[in-house]
N, C-alpha and C. Protein backbone atom coordinates (compact mmCIF):
# COMPACT_ATOMS: atom_id res chain seq x y z
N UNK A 1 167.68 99.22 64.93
CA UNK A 1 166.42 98.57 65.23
C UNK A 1 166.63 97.60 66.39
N UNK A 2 165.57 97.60 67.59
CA UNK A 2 165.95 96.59 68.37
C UNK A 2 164.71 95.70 67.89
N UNK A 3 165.63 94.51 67.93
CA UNK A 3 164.74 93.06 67.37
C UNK A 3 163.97 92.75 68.40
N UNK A 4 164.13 92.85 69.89
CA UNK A 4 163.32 92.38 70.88
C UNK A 4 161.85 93.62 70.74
N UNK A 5 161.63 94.53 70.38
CA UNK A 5 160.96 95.19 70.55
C UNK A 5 159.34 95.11 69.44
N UNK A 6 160.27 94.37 67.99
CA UNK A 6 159.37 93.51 67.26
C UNK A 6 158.52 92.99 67.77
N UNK A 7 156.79 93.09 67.22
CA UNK A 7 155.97 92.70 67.22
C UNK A 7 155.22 91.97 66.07
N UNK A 8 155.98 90.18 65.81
CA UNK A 8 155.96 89.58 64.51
C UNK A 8 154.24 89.33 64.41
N UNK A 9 153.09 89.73 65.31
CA UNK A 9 151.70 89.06 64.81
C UNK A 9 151.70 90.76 64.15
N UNK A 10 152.09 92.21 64.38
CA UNK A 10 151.67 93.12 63.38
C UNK A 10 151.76 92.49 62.11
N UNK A 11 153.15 92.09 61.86
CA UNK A 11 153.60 91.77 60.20
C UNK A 11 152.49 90.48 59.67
N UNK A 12 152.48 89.66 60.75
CA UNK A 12 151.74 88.68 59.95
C UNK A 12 150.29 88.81 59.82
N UNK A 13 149.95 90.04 60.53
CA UNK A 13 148.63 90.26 59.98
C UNK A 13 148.65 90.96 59.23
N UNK A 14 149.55 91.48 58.85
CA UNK A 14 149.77 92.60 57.39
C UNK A 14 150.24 91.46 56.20
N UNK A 15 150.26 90.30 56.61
CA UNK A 15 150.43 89.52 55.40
C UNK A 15 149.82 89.16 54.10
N UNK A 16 148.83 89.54 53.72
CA UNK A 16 147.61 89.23 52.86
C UNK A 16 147.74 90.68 52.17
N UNK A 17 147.83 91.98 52.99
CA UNK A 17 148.15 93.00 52.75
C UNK A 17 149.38 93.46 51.80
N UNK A 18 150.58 92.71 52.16
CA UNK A 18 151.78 93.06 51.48
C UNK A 18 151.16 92.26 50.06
N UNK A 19 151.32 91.48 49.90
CA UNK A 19 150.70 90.55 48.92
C UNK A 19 149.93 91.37 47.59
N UNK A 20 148.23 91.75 48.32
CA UNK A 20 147.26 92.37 47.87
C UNK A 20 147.50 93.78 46.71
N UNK A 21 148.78 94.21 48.03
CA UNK A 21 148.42 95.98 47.54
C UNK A 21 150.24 96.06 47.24
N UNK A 22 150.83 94.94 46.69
CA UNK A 22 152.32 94.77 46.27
C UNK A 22 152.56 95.90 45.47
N UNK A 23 151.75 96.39 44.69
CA UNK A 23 152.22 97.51 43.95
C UNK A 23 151.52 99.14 44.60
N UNK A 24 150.88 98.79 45.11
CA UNK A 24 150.81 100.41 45.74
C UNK A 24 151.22 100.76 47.54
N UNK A 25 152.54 99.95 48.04
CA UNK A 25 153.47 100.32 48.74
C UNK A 25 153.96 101.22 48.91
N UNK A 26 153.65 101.85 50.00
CA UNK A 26 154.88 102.94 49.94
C UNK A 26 156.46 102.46 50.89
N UNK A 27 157.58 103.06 50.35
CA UNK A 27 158.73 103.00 50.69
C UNK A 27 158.77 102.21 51.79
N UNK A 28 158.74 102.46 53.20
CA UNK A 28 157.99 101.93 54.13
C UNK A 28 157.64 100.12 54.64
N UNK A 29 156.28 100.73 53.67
CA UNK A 29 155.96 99.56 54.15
C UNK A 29 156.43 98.23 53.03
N UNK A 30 157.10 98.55 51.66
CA UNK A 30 158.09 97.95 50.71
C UNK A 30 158.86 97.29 51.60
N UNK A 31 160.05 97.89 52.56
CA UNK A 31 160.71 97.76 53.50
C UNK A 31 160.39 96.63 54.24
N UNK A 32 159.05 96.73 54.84
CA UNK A 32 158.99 95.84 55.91
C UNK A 32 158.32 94.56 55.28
N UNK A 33 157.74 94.74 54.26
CA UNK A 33 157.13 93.40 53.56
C UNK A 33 158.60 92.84 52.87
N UNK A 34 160.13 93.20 52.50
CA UNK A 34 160.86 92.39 51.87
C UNK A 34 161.14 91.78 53.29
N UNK A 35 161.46 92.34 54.39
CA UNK A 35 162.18 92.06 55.53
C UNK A 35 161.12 90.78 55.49
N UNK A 36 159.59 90.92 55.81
CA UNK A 36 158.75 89.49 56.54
C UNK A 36 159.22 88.39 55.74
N UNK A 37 159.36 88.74 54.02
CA UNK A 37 158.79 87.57 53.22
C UNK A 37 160.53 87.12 53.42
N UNK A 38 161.41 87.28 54.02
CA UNK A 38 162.58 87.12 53.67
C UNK A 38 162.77 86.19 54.88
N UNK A 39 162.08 87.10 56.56
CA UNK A 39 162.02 85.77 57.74
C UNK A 39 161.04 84.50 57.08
N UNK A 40 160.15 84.68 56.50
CA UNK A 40 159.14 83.52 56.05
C UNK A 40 159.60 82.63 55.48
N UNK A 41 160.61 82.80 54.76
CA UNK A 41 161.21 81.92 54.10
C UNK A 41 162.06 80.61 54.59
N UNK A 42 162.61 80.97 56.05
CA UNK A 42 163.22 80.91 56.66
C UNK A 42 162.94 79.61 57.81
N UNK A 43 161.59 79.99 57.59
CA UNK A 43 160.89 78.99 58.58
C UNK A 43 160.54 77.55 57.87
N UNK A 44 160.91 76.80 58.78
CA UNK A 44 160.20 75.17 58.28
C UNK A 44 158.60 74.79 57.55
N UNK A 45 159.08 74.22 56.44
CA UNK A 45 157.39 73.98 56.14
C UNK A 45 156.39 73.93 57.61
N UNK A 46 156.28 73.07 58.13
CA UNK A 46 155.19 72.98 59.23
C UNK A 46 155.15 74.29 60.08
N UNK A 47 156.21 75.04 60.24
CA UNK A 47 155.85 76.33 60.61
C UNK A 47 155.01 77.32 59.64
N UNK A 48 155.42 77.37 58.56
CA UNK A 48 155.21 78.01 57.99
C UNK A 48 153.55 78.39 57.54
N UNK A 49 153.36 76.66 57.10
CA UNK A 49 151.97 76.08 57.35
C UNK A 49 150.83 76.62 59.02
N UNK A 50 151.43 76.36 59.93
CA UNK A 50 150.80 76.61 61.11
C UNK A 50 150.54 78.42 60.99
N UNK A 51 151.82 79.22 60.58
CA UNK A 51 151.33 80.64 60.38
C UNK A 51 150.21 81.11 59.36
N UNK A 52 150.47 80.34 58.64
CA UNK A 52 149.87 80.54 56.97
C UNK A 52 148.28 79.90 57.63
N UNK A 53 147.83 79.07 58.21
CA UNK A 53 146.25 78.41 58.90
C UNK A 53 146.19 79.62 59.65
N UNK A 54 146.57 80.33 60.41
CA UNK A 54 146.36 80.86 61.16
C UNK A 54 146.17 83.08 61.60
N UNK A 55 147.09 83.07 60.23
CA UNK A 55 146.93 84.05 60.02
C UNK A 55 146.95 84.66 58.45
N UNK A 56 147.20 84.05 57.58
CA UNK A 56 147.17 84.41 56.39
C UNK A 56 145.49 83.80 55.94
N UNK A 57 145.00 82.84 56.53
CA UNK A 57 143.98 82.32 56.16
C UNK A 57 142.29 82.83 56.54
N UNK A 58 142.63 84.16 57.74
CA UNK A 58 142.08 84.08 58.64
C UNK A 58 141.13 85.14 57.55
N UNK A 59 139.74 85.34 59.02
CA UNK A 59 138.45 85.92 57.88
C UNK A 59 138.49 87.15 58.49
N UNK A 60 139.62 87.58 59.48
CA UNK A 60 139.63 88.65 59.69
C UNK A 60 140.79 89.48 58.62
N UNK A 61 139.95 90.73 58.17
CA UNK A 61 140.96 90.80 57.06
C UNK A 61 141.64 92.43 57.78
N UNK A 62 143.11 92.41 57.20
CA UNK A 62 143.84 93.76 57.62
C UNK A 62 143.33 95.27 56.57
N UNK A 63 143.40 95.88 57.41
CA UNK A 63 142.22 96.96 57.44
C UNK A 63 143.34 98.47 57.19
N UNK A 64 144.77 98.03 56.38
CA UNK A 64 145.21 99.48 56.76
C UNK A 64 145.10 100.03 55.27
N UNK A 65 144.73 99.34 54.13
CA UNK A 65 144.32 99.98 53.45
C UNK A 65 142.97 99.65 52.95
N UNK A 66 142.32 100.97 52.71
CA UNK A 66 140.58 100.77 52.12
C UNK A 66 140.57 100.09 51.10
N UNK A 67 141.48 100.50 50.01
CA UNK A 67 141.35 99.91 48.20
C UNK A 67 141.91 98.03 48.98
N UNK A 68 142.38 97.80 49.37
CA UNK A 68 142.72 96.64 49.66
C UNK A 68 142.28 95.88 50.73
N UNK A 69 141.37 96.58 51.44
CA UNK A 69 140.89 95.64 52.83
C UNK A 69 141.62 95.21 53.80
């Protein structure tokens, strides 16, 4: 995997998503939601906070699954 090629606003708009639809994951995207919640952790409260206002909070909701919005 090249890390420069990461695009961290996909994941964090899939954040509400991993969350939502935790049990109907496939392999996949299991994968990439342990990997986010594992950088998330990682980050300083006030970061974490500033991501969490900004994209976990937001009224735009992620759209890759129907049953989950």
């Amino acid at each position: 995997m090249h890390y420069d090629s990461i695009r961290a606003s996909y994941y964090l708009k899939k954040w509400r998503y991993y969350e939502t639809a935790r049990h109907d994951l496939n392999q996949s995207e299991l994968s990439d939601a342990k990997i986010f919640f594992n950088a998330l952790k990682r980050l300083d409260d006030e970061e974490r906070k500033l991501l969490t206002d900004v994209y976990y909070r937001s009224e735009e909701l992620c759209s890759f699954n129907e049953k989950t919005g």
